[in-house]
Protein backbone atom coordinates (compact mmCIF):
# COMPACT_ATOMS: atom_id res chain seq x y z
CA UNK A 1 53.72 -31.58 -25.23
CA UNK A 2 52.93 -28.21 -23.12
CA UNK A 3 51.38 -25.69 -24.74
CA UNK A 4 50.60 -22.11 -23.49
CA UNK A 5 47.04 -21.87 -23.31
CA UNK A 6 44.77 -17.86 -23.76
CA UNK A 7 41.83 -16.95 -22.06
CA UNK A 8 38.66 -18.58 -24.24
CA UNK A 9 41.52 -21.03 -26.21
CA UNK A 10 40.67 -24.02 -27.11
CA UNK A 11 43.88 -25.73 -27.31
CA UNK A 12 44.35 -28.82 -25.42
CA UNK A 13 47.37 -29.59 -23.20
CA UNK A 14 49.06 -32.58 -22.97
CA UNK A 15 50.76 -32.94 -19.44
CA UNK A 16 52.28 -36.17 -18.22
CA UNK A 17 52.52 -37.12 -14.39
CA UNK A 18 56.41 -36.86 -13.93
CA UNK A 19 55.50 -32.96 -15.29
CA UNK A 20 53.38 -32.17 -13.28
CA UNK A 21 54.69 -34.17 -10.25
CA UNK A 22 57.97 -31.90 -11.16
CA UNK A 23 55.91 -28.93 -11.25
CA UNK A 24 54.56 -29.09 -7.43
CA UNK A 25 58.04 -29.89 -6.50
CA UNK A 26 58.86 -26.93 -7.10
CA UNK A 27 56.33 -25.50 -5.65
CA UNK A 28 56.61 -27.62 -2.38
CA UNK A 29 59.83 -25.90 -2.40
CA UNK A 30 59.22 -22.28 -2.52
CA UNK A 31 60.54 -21.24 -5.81
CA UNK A 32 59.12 -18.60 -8.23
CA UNK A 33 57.64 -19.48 -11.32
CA UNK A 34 58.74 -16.97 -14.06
CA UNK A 35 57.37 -16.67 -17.67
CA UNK A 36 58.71 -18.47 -19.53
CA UNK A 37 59.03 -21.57 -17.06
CA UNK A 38 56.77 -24.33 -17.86
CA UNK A 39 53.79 -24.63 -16.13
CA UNK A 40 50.53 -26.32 -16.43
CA UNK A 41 47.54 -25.26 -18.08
CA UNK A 42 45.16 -24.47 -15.44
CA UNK A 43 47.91 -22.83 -13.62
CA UNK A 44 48.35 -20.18 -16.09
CA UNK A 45 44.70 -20.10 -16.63
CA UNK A 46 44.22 -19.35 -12.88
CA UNK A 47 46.65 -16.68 -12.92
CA UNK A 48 44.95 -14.94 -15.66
CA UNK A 49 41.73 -14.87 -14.40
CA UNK A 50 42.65 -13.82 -11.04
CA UNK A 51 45.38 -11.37 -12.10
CA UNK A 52 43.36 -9.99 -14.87
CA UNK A 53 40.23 -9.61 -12.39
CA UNK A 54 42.72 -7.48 -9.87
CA UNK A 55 43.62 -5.43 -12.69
CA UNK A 56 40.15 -4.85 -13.22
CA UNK A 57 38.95 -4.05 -9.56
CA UNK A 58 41.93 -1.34 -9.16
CA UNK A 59 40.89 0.26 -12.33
CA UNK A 60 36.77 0.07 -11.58
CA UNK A 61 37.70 0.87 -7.63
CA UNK A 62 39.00 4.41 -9.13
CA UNK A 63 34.94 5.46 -9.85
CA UNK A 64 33.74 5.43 -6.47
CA UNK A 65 36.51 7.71 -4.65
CA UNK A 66 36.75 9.69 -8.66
CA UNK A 67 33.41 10.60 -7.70
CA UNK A 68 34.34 12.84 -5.05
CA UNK A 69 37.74 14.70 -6.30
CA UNK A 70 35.96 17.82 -7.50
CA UNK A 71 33.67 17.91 -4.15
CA UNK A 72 36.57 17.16 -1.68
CA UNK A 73 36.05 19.17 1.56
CA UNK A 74 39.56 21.16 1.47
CA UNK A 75 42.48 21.63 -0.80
CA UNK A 76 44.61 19.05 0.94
CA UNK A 77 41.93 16.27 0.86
CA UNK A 78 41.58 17.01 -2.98
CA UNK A 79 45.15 16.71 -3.79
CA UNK A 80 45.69 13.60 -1.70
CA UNK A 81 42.49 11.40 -3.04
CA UNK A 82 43.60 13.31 -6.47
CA UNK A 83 46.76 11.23 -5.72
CA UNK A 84 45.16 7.59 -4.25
CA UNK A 85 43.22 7.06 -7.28
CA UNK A 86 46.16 7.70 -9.56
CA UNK A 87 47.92 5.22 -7.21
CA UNK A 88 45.09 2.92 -8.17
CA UNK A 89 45.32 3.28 -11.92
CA UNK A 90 49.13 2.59 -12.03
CA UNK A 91 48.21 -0.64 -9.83
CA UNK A 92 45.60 -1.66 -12.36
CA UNK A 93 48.34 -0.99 -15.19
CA UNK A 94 51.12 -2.77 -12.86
CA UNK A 95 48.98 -6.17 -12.51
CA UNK A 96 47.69 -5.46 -16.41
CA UNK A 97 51.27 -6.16 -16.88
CA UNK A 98 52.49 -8.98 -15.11
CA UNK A 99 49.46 -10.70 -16.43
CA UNK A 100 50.94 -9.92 -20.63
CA UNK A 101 53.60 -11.91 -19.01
CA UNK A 102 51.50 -15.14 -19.19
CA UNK A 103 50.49 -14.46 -22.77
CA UNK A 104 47.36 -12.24 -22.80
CA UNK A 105 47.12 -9.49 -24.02
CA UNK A 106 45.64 -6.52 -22.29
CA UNK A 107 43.20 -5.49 -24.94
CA UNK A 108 41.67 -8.90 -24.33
CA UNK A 109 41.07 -8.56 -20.89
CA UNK A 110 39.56 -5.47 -21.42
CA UNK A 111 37.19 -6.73 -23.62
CA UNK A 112 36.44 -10.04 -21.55
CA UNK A 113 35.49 -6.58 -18.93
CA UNK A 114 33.42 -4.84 -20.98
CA UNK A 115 31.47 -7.70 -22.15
CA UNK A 116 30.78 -8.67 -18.77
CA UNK A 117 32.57 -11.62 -18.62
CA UNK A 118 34.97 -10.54 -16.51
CA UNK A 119 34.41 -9.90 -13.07
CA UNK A 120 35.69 -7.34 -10.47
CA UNK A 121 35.37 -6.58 -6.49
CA UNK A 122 31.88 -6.57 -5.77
CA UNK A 123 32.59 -4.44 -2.94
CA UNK A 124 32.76 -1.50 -5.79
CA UNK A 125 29.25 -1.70 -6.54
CA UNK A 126 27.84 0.41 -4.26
CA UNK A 127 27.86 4.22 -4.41
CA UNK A 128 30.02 6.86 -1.70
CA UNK A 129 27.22 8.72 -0.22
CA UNK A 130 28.90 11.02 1.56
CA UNK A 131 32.54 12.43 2.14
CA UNK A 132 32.68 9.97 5.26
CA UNK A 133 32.21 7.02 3.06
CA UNK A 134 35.81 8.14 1.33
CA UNK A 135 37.47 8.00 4.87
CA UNK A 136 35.68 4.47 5.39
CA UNK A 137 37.25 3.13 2.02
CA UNK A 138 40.62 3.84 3.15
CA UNK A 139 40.10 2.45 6.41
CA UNK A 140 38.33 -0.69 5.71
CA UNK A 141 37.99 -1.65 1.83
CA UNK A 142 41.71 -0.96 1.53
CA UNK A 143 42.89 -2.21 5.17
CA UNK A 144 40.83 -5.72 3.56
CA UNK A 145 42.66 -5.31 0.88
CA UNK A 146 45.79 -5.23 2.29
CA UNK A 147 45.00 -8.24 4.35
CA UNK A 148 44.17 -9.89 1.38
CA UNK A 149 47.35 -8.72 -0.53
CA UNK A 150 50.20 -9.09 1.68
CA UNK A 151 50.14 -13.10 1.02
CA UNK A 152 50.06 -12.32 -2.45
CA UNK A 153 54.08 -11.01 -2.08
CA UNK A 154 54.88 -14.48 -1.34
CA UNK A 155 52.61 -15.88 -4.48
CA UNK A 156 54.51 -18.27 -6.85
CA UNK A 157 54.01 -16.39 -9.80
CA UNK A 158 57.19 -13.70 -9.93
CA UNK A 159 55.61 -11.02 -11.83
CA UNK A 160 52.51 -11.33 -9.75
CA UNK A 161 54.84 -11.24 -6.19
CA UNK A 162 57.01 -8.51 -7.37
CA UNK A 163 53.80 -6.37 -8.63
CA UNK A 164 52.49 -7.04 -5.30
CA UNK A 165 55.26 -5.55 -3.25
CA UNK A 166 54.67 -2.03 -4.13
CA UNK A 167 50.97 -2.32 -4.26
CA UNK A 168 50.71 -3.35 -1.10
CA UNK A 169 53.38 -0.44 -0.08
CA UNK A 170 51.57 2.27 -1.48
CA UNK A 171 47.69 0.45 0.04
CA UNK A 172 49.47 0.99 3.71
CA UNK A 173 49.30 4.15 3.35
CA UNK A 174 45.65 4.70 1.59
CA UNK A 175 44.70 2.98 4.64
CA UNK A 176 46.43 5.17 6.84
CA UNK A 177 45.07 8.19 5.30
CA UNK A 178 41.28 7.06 5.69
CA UNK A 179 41.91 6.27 9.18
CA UNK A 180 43.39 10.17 9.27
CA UNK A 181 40.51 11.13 7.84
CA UNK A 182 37.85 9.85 9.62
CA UNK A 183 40.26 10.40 12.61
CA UNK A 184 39.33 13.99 11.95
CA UNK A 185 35.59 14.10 11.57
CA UNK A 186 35.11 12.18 14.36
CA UNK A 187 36.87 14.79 16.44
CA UNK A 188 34.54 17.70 14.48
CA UNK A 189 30.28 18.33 14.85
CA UNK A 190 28.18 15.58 15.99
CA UNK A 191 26.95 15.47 12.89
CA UNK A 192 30.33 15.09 11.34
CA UNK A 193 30.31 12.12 13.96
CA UNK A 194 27.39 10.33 12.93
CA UNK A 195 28.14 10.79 9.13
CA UNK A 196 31.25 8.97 10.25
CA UNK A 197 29.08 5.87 11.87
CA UNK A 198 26.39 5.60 8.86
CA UNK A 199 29.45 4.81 7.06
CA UNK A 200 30.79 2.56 9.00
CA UNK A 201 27.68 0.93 9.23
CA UNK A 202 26.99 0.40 5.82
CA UNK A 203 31.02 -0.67 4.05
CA UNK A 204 31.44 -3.09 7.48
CA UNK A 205 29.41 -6.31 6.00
CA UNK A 206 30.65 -5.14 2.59
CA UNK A 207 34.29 -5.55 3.64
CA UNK A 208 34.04 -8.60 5.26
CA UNK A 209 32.20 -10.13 2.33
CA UNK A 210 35.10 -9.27 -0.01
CA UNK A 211 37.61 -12.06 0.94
CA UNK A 212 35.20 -14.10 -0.42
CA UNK A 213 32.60 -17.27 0.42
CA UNK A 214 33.47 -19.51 3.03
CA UNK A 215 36.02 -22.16 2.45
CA UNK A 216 33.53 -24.43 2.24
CA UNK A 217 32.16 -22.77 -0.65
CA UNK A 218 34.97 -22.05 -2.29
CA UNK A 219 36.45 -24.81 -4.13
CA UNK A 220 39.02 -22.74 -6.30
CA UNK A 221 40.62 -21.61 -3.14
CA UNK A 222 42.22 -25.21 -2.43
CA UNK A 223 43.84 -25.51 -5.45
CA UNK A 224 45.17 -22.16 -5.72
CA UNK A 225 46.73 -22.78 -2.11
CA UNK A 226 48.51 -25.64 -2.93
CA UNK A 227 49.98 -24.02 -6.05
CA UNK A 228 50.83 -21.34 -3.84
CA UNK A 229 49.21 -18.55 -5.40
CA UNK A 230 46.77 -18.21 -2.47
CA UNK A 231 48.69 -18.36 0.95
CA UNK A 232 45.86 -18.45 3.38
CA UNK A 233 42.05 -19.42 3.23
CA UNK A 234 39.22 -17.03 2.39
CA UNK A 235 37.79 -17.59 6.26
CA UNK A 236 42.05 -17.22 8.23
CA UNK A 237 42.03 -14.11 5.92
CA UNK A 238 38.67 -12.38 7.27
CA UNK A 239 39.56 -13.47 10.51
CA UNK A 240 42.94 -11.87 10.73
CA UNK A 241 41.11 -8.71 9.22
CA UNK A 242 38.26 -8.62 12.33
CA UNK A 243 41.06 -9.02 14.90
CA UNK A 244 42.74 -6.16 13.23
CA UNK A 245 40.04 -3.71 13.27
CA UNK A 246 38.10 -4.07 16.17
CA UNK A 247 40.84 -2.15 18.33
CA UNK A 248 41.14 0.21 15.74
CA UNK A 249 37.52 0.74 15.99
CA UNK A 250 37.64 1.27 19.56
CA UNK A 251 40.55 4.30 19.04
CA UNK A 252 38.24 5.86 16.66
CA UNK A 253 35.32 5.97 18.48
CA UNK A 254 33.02 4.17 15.67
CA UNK A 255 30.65 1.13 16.75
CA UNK A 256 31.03 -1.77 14.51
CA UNK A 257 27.46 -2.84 13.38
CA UNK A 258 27.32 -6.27 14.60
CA UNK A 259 25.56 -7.04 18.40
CA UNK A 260 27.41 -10.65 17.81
CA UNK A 261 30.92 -9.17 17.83
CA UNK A 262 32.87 -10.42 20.59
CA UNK A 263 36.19 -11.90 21.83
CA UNK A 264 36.46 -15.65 22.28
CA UNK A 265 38.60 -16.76 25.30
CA UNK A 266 39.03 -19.93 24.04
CA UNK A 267 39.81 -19.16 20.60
CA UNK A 268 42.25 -16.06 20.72
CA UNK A 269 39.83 -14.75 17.62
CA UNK A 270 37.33 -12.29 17.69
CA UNK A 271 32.85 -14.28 17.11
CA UNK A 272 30.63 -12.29 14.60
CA UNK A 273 27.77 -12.59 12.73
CA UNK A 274 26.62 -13.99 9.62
CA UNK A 275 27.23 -12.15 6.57
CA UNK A 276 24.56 -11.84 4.03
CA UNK A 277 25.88 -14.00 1.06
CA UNK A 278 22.21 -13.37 -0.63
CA UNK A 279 23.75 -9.95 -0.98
CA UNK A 280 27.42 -10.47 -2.43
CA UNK A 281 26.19 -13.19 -4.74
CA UNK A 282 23.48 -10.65 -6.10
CA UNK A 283 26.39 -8.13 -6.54
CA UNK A 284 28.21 -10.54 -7.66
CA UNK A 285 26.01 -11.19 -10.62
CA UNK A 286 25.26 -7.52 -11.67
CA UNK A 287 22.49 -6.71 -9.29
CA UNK A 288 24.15 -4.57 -7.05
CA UNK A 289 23.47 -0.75 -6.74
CA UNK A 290 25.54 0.65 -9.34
CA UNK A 291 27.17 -2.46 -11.53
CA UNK A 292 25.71 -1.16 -14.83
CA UNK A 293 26.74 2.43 -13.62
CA UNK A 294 30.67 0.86 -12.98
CA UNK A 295 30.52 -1.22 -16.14
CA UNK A 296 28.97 1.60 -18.62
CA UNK A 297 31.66 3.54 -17.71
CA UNK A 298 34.21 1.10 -18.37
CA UNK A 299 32.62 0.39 -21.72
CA UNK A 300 32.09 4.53 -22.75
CA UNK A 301 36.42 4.83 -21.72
CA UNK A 302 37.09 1.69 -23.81
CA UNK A 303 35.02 3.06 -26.71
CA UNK A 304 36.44 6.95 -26.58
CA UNK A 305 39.77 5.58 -26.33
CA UNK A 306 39.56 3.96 -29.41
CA UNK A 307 41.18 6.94 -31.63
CA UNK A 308 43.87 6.75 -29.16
CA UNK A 309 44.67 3.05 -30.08
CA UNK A 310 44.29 3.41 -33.73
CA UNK A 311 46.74 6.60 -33.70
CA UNK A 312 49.23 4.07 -31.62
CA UNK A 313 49.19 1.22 -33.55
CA UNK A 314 49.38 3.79 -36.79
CA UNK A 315 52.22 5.23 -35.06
CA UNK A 316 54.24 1.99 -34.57
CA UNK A 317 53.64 0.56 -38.15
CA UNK A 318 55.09 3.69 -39.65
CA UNK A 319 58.05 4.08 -37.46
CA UNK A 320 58.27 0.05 -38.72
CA UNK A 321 57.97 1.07 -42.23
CA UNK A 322 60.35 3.77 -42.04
CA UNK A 323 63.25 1.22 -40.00
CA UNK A 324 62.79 -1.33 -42.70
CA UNK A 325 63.28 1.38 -45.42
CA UNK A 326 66.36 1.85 -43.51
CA UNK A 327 67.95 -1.12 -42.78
CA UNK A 328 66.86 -1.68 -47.11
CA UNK A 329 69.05 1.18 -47.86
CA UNK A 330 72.16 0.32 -45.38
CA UNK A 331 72.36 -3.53 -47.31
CA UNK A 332 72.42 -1.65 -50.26
């Protein structure tokens, strides 16, 4: 017997080998898993958690970037990060969404959030300290971002594919519009130049740390490949990503901070240097700069929002009330 498992239930699922033997076939073989296909367990499990902790990164990733609407340096660069963190908020509600479609609900994933049970991109831990550092989030958080999301088109889960295909859309062109930006100041003041570079210097490691620990270290990773929800490794991923960037680097004039950057003849891939894992695991586990700063205000919308919910749900149970006077009334 299958049954369709929460996050924190306790029910226990029954799954014989020819099911889930049957199950990876059709995997093996490239076809979409929709909701209400059968499915294992810990599939749907996985899906939740990783889903749900997307949804929760786009809507945390709005602070950092929010932070600098009302301080934006013209009109134009107001209205258009005015418009990349609504983009990010209707991604958070898209992948809120598709995860309802595996049977959790979206006030419960807020409150796994809020409790700190949930997690969310480290890399949104650590404050913008200048307008540069918006410019440097376009260009690198969301270009690692994208090179993490593009696979996730081709991810077995349908809702989770199709939600992907215009996130990933409207990321191309946050990316491009950091890369504008920073396009810009580095063409302005020297010391428009060098606010440029400090950023650069300091989201770099950041970004690269953000596809996550070495394969080696990362155990979920091999499972969610072969159920083909992740497409390629954690290490292929932040490969792809250095290759990317370093001639984009080069056409904006920045200096990537790492002397061990180089290309490798013999591999086709760009060598760097070790990332500090001390670092992202301390983020990781709400030491970072500002995780009680991201997380308070999480908790503070949750909690104002409240009389918003109660006025919803009040809303619905009357207009229910009123239909089943109705319908009462017509079998008269």
């Amino acid at each position: 017997m299958y049954l369709q498992g929460l996050i924190g239930s306790g029910e226990q699922t029954t799954e014989t080998p020819e099911f889930l033997a049957a199950f990876q076939a059709r995997i093996d073989a490239d076809e979409k898993i929709e909701p209400n296909d059968p499915m294992p367990a810990a599939y749907r499990k996985t899906l939740i958690r990783q889903i749900g902790q997307h949804a929760h990164s786009e809507i945390v990733g709005m602070l950092p970037e929010g932070n600098w609407i009302t301080r934006a340096p013209t009109l134009r660069r107001k209205a258009a990060l005015l418009a990349k963190v609504q983009d990010e908020g209707g991604h958070g509600l898209y992948l809120y969404s598709a995860a309802e479609t595996l049977g959790v609900s979206r006030k419960q994933m807020t409150e796994e959030l809020v409790s700190g049970r949930a997690k969310y991109s480290s890399i949104f831990n650590y404050p913008t300290q200048t307008w540069a550092d918006i410019g440097a989030i376009g260009w690198l958080v969301d270009g690692a971002a994208i090179m993490n999301q593009v696979p996730l088109c081709r991810c077995s889960y349908g809702p989770y594919a199709r939600a992907m295909v215009r996130i990933c859309k409207e990321e191309s062109f946050h990316q491009r519009q950091g890369f504008e930006s920073l396009m810009v100041m580095m063409q302005g003041t020297p010391e428009q130049q060098a606010m440029v570079q400090d950023a650069v210097n300091r989201w770099w490691w950041k970004c690269l740390a953000m596809f996550g620990p070495p394969d080696a270290d990362s155990p979920n990773s091999v499972q969610g490949m072969r159920w083909g929800i992740k497409r390629i490794s954690n290490d292929d991923l932040r490969q792809k990503f250095v290759d990317a960037t370093v001639p984009q680097a080069k056409i904006l004039g920045v200096t990537l901070p790492d002397p061990d950057l180089k290309w490798n003849e013999e591999r086709q891939h760009h060598d760097y240097g070790q990332i500090d894992w001390d670092e992202f695991w301390a983020t990781v586990n709400g030491n970072g700069p500002c995780n009680k700063e991201r997380l308070g205000a999480r908790v503070k919308a949750w909690n104002d929002g409240q009389w918003v919910r109660d006025a919803a749900v009040a809303h619905a149970n009357k207009q229910a009330q009123r239909q089943a006077q109705k319908n009462l009334k017509e079998a008269a």
